[in-house]
PDB file of N, CA and C in Angstrom:
ATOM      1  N   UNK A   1       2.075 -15.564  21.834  1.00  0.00           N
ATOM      2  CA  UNK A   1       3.134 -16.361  22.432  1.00  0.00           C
ATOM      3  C   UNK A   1       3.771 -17.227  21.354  1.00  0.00           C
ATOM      4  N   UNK A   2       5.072 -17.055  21.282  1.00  0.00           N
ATOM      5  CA  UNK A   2       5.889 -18.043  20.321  1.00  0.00           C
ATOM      6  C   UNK A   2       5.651 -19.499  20.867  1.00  0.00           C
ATOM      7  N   UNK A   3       6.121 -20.361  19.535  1.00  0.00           N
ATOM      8  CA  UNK A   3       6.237 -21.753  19.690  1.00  0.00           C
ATOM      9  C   UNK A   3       7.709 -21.579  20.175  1.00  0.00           C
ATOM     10  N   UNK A   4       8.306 -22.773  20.781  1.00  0.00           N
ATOM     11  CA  UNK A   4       9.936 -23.483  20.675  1.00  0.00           C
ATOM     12  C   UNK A   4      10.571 -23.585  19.334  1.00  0.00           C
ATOM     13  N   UNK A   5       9.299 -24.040  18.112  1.00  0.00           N
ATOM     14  CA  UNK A   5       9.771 -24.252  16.951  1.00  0.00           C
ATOM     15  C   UNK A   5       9.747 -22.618  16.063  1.00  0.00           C
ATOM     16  N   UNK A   6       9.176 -21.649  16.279  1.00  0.00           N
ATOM     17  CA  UNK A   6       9.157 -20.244  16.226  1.00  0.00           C
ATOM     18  C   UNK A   6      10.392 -19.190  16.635  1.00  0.00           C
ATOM     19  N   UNK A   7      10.589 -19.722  17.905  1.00  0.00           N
ATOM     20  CA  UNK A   7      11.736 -19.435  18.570  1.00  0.00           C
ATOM     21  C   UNK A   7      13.328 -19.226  18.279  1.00  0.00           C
ATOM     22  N   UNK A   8      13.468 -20.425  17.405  1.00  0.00           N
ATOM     23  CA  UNK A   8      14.688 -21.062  16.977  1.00  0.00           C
ATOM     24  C   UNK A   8      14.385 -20.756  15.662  1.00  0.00           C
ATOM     25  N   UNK A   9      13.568 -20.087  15.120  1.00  0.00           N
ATOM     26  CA  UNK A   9      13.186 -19.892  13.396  1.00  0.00           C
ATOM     27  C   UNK A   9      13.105 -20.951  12.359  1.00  0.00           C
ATOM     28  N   UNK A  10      12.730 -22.175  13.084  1.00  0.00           N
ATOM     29  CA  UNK A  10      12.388 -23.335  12.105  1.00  0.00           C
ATOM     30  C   UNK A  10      10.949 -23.376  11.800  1.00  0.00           C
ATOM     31  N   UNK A  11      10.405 -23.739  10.371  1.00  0.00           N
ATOM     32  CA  UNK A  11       9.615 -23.660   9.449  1.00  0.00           C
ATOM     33  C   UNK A  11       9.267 -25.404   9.070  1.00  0.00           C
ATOM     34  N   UNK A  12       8.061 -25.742   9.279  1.00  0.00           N
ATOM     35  CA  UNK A  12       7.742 -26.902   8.458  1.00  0.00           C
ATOM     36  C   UNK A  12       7.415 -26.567   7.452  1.00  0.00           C
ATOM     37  N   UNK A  13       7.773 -26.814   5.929  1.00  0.00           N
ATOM     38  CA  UNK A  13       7.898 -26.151   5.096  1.00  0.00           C
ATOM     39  C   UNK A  13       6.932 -27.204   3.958  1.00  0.00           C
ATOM     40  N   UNK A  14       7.118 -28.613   4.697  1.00  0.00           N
ATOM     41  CA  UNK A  14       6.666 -29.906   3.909  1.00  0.00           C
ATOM     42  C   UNK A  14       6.484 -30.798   4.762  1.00  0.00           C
ATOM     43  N   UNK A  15       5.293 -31.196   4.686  1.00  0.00           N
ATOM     44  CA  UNK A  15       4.254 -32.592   5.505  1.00  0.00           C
ATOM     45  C   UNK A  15       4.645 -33.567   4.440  1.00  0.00           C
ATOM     46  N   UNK A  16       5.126 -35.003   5.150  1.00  0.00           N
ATOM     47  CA  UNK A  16       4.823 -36.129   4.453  1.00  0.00           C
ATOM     48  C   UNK A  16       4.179 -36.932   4.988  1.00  0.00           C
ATOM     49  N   UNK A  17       3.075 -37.282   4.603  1.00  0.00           N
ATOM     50  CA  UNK A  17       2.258 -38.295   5.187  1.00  0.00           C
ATOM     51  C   UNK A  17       2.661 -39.673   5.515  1.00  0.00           C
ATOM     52  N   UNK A  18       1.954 -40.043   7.146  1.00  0.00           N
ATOM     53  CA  UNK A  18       3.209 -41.567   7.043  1.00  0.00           C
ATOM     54  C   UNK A  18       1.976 -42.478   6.272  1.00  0.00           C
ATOM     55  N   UNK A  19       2.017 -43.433   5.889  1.00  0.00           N
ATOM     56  CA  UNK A  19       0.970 -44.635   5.093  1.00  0.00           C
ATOM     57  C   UNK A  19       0.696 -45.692   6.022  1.00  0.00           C
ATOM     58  N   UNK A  20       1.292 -45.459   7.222  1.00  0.00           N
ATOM     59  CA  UNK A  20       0.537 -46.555   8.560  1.00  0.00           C
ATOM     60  C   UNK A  20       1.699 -47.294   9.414  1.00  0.00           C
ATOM     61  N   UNK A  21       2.609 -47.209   7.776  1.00  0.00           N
ATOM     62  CA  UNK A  21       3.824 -48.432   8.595  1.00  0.00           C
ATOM     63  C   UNK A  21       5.059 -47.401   8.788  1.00  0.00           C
ATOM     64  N   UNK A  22       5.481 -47.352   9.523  1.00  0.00           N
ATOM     65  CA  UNK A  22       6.991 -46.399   9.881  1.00  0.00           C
ATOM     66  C   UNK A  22       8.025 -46.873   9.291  1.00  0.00           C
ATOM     67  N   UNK A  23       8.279 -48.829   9.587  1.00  0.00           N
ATOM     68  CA  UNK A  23       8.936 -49.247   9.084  1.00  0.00           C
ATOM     69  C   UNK A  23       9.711 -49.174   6.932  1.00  0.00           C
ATOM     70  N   UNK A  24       7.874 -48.845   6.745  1.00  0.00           N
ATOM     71  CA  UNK A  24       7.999 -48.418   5.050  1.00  0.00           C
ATOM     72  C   UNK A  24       8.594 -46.502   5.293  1.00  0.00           C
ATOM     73  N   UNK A  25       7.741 -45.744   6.216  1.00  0.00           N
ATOM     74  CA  UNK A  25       8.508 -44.448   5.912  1.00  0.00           C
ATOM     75  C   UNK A  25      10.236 -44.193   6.248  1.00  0.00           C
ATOM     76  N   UNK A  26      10.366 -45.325   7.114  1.00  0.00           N
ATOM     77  CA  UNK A  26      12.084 -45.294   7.002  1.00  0.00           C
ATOM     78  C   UNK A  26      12.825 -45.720   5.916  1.00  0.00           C
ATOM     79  N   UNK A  27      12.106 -46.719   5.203  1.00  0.00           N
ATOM     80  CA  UNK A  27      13.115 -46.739   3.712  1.00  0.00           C
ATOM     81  C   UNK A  27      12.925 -48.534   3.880  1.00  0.00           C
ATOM     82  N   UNK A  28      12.471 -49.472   4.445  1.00  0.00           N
ATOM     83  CA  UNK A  28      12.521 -50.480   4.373  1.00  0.00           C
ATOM     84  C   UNK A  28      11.766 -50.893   3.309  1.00  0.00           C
ATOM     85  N   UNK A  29      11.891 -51.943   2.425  1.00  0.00           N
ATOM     86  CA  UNK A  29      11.191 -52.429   1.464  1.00  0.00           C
ATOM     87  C   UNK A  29      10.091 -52.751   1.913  1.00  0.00           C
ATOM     88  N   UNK A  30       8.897 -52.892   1.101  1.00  0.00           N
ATOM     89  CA  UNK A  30       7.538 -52.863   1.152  1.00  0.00           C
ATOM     90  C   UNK A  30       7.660 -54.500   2.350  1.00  0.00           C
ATOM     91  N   UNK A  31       8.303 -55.713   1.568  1.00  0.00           N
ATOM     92  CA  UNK A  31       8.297 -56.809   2.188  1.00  0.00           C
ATOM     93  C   UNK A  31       8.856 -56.709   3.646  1.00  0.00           C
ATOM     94  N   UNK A  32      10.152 -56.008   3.696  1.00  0.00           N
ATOM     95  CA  UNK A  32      10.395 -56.447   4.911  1.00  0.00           C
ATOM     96  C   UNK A  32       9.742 -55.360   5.680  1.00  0.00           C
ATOM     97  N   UNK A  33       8.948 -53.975   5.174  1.00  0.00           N
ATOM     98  CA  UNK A  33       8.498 -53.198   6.481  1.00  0.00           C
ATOM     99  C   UNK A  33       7.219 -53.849   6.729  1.00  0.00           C
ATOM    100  N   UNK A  34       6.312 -55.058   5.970  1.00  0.00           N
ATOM    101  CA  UNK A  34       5.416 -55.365   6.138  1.00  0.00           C
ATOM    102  C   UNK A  34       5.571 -56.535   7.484  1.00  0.00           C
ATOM    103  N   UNK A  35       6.646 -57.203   7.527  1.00  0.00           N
ATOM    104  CA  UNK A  35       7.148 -58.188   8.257  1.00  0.00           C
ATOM    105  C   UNK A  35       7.794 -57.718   9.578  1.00  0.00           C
ATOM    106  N   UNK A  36       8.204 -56.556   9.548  1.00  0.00           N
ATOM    107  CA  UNK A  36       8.984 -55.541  10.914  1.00  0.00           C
ATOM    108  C   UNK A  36       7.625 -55.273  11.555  1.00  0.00           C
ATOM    109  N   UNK A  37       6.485 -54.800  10.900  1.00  0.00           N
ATOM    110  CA  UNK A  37       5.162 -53.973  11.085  1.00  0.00           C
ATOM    111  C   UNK A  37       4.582 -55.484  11.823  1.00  0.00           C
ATOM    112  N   UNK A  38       4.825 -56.223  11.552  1.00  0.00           N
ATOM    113  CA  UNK A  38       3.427 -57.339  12.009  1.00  0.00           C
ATOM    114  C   UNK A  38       4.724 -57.786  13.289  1.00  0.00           C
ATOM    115  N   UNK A  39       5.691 -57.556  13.382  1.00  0.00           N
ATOM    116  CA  UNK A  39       6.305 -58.352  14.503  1.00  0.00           C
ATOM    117  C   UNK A  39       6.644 -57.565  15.359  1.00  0.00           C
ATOM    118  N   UNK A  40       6.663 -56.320  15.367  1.00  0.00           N
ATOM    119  CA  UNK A  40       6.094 -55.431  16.698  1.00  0.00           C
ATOM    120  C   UNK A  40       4.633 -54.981  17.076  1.00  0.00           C
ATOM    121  N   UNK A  41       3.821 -55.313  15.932  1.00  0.00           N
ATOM    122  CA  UNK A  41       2.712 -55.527  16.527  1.00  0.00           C
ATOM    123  C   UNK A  41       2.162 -56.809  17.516  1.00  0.00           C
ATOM    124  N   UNK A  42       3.072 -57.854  17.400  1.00  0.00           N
ATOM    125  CA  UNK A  42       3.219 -58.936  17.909  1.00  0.00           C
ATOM    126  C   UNK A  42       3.708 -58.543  19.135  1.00  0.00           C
ATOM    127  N   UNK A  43       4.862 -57.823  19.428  1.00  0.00           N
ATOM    128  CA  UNK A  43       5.198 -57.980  20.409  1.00  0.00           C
ATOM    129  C   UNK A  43       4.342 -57.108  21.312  1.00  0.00           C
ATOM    130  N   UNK A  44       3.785 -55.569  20.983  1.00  0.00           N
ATOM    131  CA  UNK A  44       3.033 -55.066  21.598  1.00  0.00           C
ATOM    132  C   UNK A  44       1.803 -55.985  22.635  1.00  0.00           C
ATOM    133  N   UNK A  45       1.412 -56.370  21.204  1.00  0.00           N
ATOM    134  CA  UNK A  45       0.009 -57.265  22.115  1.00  0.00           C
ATOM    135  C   UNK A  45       0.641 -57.911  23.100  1.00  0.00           C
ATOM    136  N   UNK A  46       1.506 -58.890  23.034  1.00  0.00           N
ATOM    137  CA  UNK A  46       1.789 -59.886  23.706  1.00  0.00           C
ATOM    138  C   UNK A  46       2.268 -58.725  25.311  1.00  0.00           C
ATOM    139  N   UNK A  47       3.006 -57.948  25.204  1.00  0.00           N
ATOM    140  CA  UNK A  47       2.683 -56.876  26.461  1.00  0.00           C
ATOM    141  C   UNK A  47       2.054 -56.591  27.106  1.00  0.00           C
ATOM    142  N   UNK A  48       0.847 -56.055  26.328  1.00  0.00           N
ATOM    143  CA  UNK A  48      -1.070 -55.798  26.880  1.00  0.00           C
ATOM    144  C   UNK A  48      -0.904 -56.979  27.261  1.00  0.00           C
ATOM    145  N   UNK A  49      -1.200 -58.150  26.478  1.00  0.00           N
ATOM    146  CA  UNK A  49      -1.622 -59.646  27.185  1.00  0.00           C
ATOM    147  C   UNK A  49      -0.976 -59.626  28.843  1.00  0.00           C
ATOM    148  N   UNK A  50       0.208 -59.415  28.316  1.00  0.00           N
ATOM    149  CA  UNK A  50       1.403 -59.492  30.407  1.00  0.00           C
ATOM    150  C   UNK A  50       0.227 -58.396  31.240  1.00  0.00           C
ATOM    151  N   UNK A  51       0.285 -57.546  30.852  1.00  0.00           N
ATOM    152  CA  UNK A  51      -0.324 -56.624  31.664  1.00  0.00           C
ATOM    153  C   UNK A  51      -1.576 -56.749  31.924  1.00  0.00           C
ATOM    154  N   UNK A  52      -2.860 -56.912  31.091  1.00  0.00           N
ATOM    155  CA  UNK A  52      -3.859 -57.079  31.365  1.00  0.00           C
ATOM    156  C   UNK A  52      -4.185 -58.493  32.363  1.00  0.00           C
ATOM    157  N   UNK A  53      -2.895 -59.431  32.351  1.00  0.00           N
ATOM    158  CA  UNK A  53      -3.110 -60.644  33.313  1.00  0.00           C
ATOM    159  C   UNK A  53      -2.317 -60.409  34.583  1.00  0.00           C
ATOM    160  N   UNK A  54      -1.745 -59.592  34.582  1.00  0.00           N
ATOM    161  CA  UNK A  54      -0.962 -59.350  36.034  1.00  0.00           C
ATOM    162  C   UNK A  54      -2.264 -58.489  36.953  1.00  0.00           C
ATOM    163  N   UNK A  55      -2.749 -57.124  35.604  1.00  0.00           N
ATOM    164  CA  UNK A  55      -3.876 -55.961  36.631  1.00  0.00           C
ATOM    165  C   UNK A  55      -5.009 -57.124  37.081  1.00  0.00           C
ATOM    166  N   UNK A  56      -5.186 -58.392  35.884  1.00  0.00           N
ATOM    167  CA  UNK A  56      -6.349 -58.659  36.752  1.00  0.00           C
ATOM    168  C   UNK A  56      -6.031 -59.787  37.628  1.00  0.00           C
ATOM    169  N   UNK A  57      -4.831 -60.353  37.769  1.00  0.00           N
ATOM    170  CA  UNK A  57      -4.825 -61.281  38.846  1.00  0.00           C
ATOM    171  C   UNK A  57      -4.581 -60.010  40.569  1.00  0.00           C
ATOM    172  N   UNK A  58      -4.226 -59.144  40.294  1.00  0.00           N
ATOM    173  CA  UNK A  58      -4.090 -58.101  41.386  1.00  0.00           C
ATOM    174  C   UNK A  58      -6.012 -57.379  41.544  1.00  0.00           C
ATOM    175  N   UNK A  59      -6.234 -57.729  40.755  1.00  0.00           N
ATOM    176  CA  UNK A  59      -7.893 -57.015  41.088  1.00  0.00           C
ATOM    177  C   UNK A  59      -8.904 -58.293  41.426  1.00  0.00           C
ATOM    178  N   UNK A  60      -8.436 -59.614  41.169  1.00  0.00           N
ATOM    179  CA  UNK A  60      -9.218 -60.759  41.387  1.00  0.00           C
ATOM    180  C   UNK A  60      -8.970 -60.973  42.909  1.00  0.00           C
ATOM    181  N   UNK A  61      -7.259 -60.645  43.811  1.00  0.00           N
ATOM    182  CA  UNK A  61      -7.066 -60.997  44.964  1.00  0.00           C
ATOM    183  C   UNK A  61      -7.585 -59.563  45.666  1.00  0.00           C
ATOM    184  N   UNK A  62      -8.138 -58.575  45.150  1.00  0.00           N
ATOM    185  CA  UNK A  62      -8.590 -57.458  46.250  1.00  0.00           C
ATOM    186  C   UNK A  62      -9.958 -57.571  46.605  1.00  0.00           C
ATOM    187  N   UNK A  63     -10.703 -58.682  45.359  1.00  0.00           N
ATOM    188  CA  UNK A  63     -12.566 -59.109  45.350  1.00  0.00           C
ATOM    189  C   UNK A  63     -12.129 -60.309  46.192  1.00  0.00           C
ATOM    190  N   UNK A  64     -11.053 -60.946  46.446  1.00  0.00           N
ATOM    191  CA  UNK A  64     -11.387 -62.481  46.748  1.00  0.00           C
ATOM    192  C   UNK A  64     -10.818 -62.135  48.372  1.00  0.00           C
ATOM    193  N   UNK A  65     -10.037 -61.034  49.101  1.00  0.00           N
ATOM    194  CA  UNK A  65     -10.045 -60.403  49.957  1.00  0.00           C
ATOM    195  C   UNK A  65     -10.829 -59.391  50.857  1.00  0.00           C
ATOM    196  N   UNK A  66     -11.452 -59.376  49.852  1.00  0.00           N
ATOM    197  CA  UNK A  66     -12.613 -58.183  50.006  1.00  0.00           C
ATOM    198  C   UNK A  66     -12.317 -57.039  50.845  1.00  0.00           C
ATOM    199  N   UNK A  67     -10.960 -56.361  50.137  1.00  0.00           N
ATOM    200  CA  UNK A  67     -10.694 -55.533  50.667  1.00  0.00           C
ATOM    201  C   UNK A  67     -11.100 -53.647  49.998  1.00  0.00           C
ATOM    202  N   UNK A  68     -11.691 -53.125  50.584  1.00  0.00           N
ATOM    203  CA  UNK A  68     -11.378 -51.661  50.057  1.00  0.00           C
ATOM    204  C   UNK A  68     -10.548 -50.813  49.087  1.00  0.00           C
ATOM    205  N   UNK A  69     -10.667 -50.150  48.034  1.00  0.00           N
ATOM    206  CA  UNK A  69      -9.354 -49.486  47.622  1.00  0.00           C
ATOM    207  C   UNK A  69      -8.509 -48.729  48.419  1.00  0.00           C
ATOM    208  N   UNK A  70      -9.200 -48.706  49.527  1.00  0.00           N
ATOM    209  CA  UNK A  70      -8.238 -47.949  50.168  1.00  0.00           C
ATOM    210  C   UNK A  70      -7.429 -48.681  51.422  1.00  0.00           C
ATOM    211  N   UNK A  71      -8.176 -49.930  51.547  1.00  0.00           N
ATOM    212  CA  UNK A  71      -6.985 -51.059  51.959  1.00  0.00           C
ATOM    213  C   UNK A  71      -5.947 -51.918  50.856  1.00  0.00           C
ATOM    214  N   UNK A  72      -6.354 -51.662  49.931  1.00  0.00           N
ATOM    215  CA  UNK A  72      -5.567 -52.563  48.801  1.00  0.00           C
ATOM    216  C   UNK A  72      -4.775 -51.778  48.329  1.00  0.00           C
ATOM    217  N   UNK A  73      -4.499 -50.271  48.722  1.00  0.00           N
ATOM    218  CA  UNK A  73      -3.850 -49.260  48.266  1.00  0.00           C
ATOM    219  C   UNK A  73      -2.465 -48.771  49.239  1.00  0.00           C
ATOM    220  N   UNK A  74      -3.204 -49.106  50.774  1.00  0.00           N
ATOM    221  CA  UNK A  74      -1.817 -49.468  51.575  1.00  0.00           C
ATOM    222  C   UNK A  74      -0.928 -50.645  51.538  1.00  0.00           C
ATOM    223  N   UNK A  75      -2.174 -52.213  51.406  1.00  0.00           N
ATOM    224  CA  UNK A  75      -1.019 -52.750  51.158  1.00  0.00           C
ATOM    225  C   UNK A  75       0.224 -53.364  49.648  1.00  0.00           C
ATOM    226  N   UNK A  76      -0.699 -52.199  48.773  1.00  0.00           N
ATOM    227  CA  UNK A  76      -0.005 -52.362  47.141  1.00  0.00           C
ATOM    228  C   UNK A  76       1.106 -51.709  47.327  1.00  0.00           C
ATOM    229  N   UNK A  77       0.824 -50.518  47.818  1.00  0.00           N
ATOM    230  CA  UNK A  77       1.644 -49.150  48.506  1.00  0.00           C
ATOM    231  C   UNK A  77       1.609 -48.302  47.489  1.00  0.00           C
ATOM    232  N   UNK A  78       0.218 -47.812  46.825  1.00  0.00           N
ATOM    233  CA  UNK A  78      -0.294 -47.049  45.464  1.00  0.00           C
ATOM    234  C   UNK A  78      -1.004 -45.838  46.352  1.00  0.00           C
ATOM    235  N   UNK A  79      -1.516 -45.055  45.440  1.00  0.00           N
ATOM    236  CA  UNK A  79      -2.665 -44.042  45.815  1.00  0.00           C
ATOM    237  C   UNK A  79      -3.911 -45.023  46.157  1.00  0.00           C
ATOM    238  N   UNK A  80      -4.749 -44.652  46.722  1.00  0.00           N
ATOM    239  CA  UNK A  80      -6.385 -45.222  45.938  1.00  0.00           C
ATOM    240  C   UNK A  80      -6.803 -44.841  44.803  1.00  0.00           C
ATOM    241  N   UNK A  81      -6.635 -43.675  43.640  1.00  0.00           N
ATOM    242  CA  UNK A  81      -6.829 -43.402  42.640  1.00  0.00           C
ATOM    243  C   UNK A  81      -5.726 -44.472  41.671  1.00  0.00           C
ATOM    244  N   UNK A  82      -4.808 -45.110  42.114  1.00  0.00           N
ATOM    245  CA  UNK A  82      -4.051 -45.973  41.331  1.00  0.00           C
ATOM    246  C   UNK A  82      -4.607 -47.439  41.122  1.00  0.00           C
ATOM    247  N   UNK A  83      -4.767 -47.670  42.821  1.00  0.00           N
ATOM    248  CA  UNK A  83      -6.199 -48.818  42.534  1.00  0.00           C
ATOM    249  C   UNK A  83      -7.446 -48.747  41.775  1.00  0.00           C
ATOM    250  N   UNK A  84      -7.904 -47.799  41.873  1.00  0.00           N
ATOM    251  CA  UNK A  84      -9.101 -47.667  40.759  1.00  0.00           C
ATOM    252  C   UNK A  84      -8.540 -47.972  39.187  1.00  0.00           C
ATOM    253  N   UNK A  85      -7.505 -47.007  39.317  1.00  0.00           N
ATOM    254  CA  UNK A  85      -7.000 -47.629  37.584  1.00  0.00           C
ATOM    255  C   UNK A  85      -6.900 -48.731  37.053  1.00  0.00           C
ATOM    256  N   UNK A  86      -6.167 -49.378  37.967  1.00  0.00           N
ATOM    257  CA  UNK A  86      -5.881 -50.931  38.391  1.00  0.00           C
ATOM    258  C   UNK A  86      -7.083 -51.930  37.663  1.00  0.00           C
ATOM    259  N   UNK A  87      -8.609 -51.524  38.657  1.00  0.00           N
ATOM    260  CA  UNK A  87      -9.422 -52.272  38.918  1.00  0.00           C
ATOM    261  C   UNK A  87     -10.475 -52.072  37.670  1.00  0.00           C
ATOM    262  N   UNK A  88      -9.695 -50.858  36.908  1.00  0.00           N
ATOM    263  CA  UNK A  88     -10.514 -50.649  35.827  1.00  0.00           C
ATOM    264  C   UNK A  88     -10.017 -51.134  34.667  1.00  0.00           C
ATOM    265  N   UNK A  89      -8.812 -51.477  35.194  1.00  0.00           N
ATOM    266  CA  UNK A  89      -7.899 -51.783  33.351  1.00  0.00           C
ATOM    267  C   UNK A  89      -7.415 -50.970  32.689  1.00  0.00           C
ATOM    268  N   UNK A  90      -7.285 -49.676  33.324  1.00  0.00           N
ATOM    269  CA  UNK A  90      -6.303 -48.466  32.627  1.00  0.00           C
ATOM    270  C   UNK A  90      -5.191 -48.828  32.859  1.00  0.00           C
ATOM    271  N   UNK A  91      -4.773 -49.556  32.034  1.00  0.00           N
ATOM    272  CA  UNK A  91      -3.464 -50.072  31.711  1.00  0.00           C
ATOM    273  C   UNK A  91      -2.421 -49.348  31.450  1.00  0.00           C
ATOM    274  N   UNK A  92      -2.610 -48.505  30.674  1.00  0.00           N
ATOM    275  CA  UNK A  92      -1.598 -47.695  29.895  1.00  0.00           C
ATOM    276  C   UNK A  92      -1.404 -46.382  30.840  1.00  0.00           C
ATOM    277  N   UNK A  93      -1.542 -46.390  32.169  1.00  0.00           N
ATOM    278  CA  UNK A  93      -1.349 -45.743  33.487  1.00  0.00           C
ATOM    279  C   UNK A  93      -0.303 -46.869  34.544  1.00  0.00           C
ATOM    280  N   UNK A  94       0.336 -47.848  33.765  1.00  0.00           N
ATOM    281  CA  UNK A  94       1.010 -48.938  34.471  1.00  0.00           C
ATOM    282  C   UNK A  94       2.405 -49.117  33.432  1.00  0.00           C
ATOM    283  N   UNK A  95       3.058 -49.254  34.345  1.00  0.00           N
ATOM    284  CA  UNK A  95       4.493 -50.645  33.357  1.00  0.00           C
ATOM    285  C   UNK A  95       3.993 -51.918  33.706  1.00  0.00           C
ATOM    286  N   UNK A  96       4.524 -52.674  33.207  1.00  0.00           N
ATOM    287  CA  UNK A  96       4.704 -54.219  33.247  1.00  0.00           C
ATOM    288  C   UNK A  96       5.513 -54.350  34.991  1.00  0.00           C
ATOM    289  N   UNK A  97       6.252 -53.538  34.677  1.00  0.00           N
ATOM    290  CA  UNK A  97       6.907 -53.646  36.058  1.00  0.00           C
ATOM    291  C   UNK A  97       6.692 -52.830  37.915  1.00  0.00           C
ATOM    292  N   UNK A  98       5.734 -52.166  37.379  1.00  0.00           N
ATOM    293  CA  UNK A  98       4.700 -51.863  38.163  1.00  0.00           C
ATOM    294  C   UNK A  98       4.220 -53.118  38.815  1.00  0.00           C
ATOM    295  N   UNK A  99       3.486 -53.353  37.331  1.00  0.00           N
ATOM    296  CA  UNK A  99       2.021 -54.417  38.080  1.00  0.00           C
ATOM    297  C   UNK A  99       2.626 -55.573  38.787  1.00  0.00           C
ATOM    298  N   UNK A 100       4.450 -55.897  38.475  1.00  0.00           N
ATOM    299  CA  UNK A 100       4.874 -56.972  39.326  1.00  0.00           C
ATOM    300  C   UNK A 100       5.012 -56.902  40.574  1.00  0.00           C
ATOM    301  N   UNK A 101       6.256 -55.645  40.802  1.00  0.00           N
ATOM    302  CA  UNK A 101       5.945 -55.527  42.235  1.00  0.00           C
ATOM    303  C   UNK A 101       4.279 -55.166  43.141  1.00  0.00           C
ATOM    304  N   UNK A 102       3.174 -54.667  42.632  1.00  0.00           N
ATOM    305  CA  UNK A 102       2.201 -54.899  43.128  1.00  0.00           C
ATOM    306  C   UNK A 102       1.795 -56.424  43.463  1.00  0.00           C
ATOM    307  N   UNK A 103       2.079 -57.546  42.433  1.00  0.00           N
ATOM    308  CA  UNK A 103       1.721 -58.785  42.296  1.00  0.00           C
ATOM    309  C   UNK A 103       2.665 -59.131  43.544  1.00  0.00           C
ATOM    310  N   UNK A 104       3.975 -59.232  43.678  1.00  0.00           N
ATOM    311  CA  UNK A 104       4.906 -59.418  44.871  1.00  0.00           C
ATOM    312  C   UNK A 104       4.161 -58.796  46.358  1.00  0.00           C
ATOM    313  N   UNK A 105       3.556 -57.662  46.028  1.00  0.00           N
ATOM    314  CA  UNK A 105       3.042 -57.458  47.377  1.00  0.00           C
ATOM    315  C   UNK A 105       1.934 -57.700  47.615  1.00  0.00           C
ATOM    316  N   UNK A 106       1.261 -58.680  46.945  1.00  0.00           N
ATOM    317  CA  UNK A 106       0.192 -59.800  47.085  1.00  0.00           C
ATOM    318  C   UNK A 106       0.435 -60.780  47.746  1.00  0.00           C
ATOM    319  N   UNK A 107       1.715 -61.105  48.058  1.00  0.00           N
ATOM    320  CA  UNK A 107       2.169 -62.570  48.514  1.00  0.00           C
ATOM    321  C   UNK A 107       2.167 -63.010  47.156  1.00  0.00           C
ATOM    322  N   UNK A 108       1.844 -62.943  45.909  1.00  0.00           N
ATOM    323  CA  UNK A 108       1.610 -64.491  44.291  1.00  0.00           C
ATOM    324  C   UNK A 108       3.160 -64.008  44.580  1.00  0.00           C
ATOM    325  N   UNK A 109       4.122 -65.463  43.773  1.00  0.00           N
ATOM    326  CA  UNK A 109       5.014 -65.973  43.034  1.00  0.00           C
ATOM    327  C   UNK A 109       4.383 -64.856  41.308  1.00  0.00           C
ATOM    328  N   UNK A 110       5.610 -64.572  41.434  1.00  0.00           N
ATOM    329  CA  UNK A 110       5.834 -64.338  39.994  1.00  0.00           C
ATOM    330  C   UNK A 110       7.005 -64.739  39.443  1.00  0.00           C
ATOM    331  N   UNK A 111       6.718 -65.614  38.070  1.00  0.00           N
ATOM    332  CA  UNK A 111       8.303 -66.328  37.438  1.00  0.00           C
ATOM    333  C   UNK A 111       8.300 -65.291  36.203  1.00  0.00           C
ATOM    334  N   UNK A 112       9.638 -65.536  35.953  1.00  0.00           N
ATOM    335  CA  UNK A 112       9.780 -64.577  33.901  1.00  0.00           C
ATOM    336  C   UNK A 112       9.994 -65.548  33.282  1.00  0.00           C
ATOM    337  N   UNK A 113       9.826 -66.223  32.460  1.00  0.00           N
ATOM    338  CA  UNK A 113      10.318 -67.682  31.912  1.00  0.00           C
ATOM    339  C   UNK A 113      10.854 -67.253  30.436  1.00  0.00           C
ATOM    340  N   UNK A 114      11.956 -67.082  30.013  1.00  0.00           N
ATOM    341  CA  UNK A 114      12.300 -66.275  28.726  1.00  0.00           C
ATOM    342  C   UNK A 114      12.520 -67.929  27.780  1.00  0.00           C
ATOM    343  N   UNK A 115      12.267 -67.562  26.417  1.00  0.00           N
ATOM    344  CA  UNK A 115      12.558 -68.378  25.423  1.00  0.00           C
ATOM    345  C   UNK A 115      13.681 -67.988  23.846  1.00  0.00           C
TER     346      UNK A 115
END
């Protein structure tokens, strides 16, 4: 069975290895891809951080309800296999904007407070 890239008769002909930072394999100077590299790593985390505090304020009100995944799943309006994710911290099975409207259908206030 052909590839897509077989198909169309394209050849990788030459691997370049990336060195970690993308920002350096695009052509940015060592300084500023070192400074691009640490400030989307910044922003990443700070994401996880949103997310890992939204899944667990939504998994703290389903223990402090003591409800079932499969009651916390009608009223999230998820699968029960989505609650489990939830309750496990498989995060990267969520948006940010997921876990809000779940948080909204908690009854919590959620604010965005931008700076």
């Amino acid at each position: 069975m052909k590839t897509a890239r077989q198909d169309v008769g394209l050849k990788s002909s030459h691997v370049t290895p990336a060195d970690g930072n993308v920002f350096a394999d695009l052509g940015f100077s060592p300084k500023e891809a070192r400074a691009l590299l640490k400030d989307a790593d910044a922003r990443i985390a700070k994401g996880k951080r949103l997310k890992e505090d939204a899944a667990t304020a939504i998994a703290q009100w389903i223990r402090a309800k003591k409800l079932t995944q499969d009651a916390a799943s009608e009223i999230l309006d998820v699968s029960r296999p989505r609650v489990s994710d939830l309750v496990n911290l498989k995060l990267s099975r969520f948006s940010l904007d997921t876990l809000v409207a779940m948080l909204l259908r908690t009854g919590k206030n959620v604010d965005l407070v931008v700076r």
